[in-house]
PDB file of N, CA and C in Angstrom:
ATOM      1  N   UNK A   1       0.855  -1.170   0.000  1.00  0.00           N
ATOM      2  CA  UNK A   1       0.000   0.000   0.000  1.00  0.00           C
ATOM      3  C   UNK A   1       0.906   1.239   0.000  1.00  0.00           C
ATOM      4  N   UNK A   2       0.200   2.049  -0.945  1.00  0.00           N
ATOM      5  CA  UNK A   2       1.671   3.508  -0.873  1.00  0.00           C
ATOM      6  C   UNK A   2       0.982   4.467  -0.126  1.00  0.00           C
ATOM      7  N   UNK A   3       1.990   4.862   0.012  1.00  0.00           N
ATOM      8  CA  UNK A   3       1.891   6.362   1.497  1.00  0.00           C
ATOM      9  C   UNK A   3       0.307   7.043   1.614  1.00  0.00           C
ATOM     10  N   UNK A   4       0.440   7.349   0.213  1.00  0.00           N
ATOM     11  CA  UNK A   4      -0.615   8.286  -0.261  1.00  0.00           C
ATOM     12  C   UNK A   4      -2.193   7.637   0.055  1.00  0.00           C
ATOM     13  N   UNK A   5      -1.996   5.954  -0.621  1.00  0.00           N
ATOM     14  CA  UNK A   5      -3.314   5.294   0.123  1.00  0.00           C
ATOM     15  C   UNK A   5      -3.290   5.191   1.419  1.00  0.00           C
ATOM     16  N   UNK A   6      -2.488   5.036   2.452  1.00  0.00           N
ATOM     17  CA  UNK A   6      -2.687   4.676   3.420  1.00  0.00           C
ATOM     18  C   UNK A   6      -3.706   6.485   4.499  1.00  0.00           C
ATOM     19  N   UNK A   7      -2.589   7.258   3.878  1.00  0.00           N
ATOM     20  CA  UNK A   7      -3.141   9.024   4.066  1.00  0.00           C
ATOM     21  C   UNK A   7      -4.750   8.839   3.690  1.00  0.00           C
ATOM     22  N   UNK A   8      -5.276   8.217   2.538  1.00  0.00           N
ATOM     23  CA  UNK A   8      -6.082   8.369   2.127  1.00  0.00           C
ATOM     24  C   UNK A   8      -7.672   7.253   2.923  1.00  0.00           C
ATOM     25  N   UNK A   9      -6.851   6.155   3.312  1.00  0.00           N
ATOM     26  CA  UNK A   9      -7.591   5.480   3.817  1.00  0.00           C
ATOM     27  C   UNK A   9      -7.769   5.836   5.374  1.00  0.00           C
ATOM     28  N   UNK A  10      -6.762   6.645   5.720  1.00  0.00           N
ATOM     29  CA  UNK A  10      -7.364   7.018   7.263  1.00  0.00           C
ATOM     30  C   UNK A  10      -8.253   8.266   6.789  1.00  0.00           C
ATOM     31  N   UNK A  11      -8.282   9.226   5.673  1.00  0.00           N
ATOM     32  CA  UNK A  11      -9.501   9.787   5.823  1.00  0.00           C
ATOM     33  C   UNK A  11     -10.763   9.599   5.653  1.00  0.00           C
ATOM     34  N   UNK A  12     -10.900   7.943   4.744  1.00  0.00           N
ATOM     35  CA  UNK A  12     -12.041   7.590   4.604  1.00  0.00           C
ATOM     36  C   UNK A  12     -12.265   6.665   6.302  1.00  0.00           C
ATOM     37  N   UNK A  13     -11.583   6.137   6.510  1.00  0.00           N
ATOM     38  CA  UNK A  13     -12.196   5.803   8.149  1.00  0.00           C
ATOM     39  C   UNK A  13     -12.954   6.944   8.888  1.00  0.00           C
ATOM     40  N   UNK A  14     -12.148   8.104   9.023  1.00  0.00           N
ATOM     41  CA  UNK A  14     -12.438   9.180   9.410  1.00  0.00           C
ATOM     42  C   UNK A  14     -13.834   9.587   8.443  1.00  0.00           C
ATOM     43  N   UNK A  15     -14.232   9.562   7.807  1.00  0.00           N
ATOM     44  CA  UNK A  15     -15.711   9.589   7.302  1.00  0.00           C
ATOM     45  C   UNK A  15     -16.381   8.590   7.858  1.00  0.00           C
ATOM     46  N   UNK A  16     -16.545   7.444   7.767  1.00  0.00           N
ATOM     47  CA  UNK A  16     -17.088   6.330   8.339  1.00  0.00           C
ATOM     48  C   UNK A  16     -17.971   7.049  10.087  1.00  0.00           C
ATOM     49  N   UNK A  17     -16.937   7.144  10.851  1.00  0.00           N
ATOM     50  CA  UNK A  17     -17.060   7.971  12.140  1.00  0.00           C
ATOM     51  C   UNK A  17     -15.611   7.847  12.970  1.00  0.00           C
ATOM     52  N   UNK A  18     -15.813   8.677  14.281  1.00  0.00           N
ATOM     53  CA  UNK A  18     -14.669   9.045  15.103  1.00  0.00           C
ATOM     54  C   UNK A  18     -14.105   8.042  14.867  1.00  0.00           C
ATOM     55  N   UNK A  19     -12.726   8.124  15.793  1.00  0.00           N
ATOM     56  CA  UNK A  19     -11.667   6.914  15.604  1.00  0.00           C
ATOM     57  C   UNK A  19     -10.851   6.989  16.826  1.00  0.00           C
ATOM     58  N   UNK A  20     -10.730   6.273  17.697  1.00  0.00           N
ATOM     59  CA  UNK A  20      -9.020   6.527  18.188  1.00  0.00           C
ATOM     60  C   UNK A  20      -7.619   6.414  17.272  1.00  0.00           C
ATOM     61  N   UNK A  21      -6.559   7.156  18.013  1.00  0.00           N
ATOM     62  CA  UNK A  21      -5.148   6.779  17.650  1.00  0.00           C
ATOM     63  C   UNK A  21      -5.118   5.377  16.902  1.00  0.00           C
ATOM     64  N   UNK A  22      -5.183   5.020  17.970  1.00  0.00           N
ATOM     65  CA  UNK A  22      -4.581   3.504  17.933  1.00  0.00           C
ATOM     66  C   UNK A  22      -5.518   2.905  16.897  1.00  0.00           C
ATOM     67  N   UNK A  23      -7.249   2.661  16.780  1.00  0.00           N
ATOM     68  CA  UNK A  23      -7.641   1.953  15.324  1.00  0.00           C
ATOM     69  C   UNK A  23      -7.414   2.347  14.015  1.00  0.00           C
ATOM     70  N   UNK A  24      -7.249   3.720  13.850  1.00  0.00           N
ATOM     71  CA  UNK A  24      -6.593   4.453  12.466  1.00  0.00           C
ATOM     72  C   UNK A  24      -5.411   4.048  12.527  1.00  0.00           C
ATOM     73  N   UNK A  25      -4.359   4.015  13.509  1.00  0.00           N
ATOM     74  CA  UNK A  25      -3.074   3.457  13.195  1.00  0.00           C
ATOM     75  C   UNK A  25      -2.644   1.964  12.739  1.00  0.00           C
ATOM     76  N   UNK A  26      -4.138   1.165  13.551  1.00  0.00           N
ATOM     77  CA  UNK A  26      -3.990  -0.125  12.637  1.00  0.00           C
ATOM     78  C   UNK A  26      -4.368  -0.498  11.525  1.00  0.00           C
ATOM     79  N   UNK A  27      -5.350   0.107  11.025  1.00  0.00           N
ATOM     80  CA  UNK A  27      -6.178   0.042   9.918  1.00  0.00           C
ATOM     81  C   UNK A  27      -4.932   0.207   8.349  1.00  0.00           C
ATOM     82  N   UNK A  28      -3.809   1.142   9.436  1.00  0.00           N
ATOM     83  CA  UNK A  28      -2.800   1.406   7.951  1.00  0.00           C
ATOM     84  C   UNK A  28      -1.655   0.515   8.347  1.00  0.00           C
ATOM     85  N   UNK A  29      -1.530   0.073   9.452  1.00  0.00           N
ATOM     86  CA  UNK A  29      -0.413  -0.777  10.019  1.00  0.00           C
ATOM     87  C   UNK A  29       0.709   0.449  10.190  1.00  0.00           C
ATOM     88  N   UNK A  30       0.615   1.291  11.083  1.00  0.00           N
ATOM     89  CA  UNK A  30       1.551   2.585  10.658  1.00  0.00           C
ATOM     90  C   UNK A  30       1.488   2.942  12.086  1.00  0.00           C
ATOM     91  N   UNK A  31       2.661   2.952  12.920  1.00  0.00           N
ATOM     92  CA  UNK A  31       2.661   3.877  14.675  1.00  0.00           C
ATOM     93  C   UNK A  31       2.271   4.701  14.743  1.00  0.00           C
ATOM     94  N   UNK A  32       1.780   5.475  15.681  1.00  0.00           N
ATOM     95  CA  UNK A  32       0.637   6.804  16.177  1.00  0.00           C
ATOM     96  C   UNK A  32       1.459   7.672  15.209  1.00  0.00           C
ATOM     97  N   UNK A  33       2.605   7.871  15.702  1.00  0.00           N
ATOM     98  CA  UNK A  33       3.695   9.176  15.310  1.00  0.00           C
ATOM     99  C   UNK A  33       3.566   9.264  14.037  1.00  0.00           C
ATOM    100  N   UNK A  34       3.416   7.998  13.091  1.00  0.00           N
ATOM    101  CA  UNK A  34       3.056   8.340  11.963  1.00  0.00           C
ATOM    102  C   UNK A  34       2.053   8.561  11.364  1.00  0.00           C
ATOM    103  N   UNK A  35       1.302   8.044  12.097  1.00  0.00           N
ATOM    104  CA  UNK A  35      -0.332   8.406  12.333  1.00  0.00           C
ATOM    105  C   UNK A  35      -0.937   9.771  11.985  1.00  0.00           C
ATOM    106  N   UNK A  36      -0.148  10.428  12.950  1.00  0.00           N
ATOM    107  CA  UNK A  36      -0.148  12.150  13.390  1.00  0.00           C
ATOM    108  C   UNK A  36       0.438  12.652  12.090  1.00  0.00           C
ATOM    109  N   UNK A  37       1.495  12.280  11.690  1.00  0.00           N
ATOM    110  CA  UNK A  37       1.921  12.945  10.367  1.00  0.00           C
ATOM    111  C   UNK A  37       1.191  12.582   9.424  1.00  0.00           C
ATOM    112  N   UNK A  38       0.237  11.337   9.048  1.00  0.00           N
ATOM    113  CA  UNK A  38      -1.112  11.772   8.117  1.00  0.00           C
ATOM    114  C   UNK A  38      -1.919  12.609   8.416  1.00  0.00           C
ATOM    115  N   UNK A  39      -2.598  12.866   9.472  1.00  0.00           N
ATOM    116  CA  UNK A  39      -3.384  13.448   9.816  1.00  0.00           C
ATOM    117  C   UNK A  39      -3.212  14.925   9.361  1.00  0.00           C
ATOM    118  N   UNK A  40      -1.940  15.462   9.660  1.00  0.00           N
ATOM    119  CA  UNK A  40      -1.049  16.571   9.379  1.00  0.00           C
ATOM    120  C   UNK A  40      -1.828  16.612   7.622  1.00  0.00           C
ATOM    121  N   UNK A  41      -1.229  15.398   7.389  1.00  0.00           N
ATOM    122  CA  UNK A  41      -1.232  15.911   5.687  1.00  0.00           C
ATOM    123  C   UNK A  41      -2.748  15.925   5.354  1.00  0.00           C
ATOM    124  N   UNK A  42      -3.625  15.852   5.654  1.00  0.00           N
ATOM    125  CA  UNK A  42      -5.452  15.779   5.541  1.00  0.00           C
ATOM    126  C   UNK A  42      -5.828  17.418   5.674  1.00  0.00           C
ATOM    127  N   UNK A  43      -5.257  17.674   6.760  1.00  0.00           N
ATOM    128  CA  UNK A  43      -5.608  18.828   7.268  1.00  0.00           C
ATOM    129  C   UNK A  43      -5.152  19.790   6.338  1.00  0.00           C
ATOM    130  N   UNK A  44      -3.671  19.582   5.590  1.00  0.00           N
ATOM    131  CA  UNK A  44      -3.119  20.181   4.719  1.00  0.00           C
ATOM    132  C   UNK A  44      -3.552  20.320   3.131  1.00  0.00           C
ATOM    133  N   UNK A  45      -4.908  19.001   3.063  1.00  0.00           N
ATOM    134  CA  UNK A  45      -5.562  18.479   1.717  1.00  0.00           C
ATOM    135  C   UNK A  45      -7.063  19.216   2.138  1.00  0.00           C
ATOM    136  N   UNK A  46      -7.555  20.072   3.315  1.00  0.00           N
ATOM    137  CA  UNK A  46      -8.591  20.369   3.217  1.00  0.00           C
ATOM    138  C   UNK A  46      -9.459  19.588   4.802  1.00  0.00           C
ATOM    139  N   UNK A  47      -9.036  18.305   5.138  1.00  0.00           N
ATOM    140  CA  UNK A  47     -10.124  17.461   6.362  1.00  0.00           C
ATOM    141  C   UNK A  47      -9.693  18.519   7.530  1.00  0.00           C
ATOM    142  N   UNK A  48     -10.969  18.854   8.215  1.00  0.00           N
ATOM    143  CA  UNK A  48     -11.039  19.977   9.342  1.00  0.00           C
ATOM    144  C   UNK A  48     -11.198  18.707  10.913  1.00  0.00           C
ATOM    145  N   UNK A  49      -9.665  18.093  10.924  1.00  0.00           N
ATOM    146  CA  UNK A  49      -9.788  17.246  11.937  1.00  0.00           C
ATOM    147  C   UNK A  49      -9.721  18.099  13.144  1.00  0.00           C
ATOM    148  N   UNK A  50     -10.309  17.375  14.273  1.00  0.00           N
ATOM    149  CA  UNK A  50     -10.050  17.847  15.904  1.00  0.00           C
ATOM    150  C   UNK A  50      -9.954  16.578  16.865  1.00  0.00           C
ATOM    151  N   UNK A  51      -9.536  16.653  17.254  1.00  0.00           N
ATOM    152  CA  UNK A  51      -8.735  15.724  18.551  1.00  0.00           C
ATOM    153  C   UNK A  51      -9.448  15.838  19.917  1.00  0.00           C
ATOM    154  N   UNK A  52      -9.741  15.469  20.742  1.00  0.00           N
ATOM    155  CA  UNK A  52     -10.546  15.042  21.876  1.00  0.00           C
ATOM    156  C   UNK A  52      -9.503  14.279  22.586  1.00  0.00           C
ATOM    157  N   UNK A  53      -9.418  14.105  24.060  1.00  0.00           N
ATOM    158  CA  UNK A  53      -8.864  13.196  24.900  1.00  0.00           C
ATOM    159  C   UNK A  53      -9.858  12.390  25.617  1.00  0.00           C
ATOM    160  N   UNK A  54     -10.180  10.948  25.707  1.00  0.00           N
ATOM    161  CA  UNK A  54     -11.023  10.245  26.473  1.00  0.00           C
ATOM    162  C   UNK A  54     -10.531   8.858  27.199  1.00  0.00           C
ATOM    163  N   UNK A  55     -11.117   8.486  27.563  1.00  0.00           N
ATOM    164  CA  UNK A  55     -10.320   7.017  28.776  1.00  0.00           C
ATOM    165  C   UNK A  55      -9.829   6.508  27.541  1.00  0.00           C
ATOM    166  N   UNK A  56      -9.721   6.402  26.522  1.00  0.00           N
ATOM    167  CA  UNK A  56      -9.131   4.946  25.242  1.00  0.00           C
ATOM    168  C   UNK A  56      -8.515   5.901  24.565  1.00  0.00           C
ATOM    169  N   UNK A  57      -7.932   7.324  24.922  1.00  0.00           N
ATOM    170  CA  UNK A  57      -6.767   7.878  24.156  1.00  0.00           C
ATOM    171  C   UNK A  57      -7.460   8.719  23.452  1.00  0.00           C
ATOM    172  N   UNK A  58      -6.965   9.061  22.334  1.00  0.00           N
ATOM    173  CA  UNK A  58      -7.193  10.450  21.584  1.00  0.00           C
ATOM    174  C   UNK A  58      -8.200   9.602  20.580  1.00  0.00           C
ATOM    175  N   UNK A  59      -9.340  10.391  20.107  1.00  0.00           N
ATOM    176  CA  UNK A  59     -10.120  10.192  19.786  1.00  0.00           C
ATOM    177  C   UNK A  59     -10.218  11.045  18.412  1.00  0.00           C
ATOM    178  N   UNK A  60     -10.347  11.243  17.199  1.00  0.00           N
ATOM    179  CA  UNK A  60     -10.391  11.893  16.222  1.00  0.00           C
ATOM    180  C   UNK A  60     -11.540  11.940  15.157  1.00  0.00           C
ATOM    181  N   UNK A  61     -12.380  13.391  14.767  1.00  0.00           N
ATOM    182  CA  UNK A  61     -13.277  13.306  14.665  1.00  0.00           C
ATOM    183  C   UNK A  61     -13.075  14.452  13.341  1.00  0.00           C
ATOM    184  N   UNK A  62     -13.617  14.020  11.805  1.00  0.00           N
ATOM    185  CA  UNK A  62     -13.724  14.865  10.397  1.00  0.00           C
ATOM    186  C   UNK A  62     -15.115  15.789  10.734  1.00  0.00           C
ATOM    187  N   UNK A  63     -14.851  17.266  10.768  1.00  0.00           N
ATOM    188  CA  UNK A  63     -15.719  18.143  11.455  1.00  0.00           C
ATOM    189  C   UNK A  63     -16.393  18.752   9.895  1.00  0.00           C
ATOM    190  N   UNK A  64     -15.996  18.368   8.833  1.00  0.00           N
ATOM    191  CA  UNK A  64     -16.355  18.891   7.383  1.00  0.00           C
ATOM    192  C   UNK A  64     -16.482  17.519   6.509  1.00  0.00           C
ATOM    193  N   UNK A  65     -16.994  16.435   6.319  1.00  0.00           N
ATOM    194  CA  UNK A  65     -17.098  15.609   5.962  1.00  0.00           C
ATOM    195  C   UNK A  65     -18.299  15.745   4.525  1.00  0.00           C
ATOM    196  N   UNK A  66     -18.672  15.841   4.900  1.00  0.00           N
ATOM    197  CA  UNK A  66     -20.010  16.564   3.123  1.00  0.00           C
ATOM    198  C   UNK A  66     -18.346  17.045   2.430  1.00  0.00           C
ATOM    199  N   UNK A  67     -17.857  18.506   2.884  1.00  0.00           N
ATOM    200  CA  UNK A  67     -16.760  19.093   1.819  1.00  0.00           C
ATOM    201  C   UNK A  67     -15.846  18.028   1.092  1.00  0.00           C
ATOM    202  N   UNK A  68     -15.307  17.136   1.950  1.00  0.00           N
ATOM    203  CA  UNK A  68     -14.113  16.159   1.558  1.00  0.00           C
ATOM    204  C   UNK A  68     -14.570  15.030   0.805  1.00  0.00           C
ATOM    205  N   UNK A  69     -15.835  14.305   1.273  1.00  0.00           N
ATOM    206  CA  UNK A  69     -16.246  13.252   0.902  1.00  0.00           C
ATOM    207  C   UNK A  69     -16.220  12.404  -0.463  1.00  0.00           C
ATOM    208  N   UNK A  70     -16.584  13.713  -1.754  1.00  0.00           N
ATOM    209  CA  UNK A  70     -16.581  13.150  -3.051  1.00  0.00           C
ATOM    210  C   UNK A  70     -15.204  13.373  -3.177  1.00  0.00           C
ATOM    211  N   UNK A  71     -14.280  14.324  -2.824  1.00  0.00           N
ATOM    212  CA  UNK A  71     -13.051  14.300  -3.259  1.00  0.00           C
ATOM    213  C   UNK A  71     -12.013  13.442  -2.759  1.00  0.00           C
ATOM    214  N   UNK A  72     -12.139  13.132  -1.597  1.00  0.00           N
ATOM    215  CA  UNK A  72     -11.579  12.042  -1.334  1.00  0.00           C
ATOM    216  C   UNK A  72     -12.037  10.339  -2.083  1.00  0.00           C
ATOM    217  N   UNK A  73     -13.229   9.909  -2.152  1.00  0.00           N
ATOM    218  CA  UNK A  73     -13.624   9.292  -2.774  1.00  0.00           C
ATOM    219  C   UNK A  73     -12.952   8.698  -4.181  1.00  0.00           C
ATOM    220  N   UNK A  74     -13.043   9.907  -4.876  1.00  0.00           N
ATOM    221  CA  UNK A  74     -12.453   9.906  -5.969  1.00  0.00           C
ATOM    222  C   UNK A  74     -10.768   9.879  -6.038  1.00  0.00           C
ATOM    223  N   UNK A  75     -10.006  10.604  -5.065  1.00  0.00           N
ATOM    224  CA  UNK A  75      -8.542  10.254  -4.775  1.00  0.00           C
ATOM    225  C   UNK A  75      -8.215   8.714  -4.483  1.00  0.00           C
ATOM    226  N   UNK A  76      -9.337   8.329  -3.583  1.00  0.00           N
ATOM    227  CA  UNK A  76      -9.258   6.390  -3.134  1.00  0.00           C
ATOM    228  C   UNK A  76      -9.232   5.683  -4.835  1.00  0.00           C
ATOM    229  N   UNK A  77     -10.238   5.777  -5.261  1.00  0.00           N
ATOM    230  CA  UNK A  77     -10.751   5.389  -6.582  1.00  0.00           C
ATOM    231  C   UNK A  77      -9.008   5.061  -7.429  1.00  0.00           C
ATOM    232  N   UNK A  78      -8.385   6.681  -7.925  1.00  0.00           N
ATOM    233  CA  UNK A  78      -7.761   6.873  -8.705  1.00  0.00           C
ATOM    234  C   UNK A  78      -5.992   5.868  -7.927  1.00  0.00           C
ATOM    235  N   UNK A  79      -6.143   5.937  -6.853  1.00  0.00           N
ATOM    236  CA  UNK A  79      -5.186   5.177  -5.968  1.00  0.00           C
ATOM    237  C   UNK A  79      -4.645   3.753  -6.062  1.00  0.00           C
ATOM    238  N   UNK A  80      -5.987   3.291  -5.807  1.00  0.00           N
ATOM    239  CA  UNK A  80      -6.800   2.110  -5.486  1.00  0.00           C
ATOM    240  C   UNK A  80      -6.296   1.303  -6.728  1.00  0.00           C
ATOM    241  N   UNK A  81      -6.796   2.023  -8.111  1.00  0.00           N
ATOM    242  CA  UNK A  81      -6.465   1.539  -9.847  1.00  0.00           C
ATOM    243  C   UNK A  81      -5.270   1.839 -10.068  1.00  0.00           C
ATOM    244  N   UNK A  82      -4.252   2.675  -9.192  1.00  0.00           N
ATOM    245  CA  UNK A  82      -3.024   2.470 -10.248  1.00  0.00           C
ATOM    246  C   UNK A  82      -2.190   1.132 -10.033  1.00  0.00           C
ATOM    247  N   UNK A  83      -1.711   0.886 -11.282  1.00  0.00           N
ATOM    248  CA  UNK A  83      -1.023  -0.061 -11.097  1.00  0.00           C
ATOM    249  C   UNK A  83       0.363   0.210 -12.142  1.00  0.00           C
ATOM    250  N   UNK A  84       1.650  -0.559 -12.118  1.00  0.00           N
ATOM    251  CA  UNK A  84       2.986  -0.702 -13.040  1.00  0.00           C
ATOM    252  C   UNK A  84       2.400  -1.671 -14.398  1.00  0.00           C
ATOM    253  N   UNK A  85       1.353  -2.427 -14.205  1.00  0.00           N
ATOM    254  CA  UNK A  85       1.120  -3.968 -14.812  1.00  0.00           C
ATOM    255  C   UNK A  85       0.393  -3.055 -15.801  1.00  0.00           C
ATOM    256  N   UNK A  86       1.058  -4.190 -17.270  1.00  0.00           N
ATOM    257  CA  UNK A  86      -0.180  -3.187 -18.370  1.00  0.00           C
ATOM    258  C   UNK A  86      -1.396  -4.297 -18.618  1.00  0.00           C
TER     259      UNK A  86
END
């Protein structure tokens, strides 16, 4: 999976609903720390994330989800199909 899907698949989780750290970090197989540096890059593509603290850790929640939704969609899509193989 390349960088870019994995960026991409924690924002479609993050549509789905909230998340902790830790299930977005497994979902890409990727440590919090790197976790945080997708998140970074979402925020930098437009997703209006916010962070919460609760008993099971940081909790993360897409506060603009209608805005991102088809465009992300369509980034998964175009991701998803590339391939080297003709």
């Amino acid at each position: 999976m390349s960088e870019l899907l994995k960026i991409l698949t924690v924002g479609d989780q993050l549509l789905q609903s909230d998340r902790t750290a830790e299930e977005l970090a497994a979902a890409v197989e990727v440590s919090v720390p790197t976790l945080k540096r997708y998140l970074g890059e979402l925020r930098h593509l437009g997703c209006q994330i916010v962070s919460r603290r609760e008993s099971s850790g940081w909790v993360y929640r897409l506060e603009n989800p209608e805005s991102v939704e088809l465009k992300m969609g369509r980034w998964l899509r175009l991701e998803r199909g590339r391939t080297l193989l003709a």
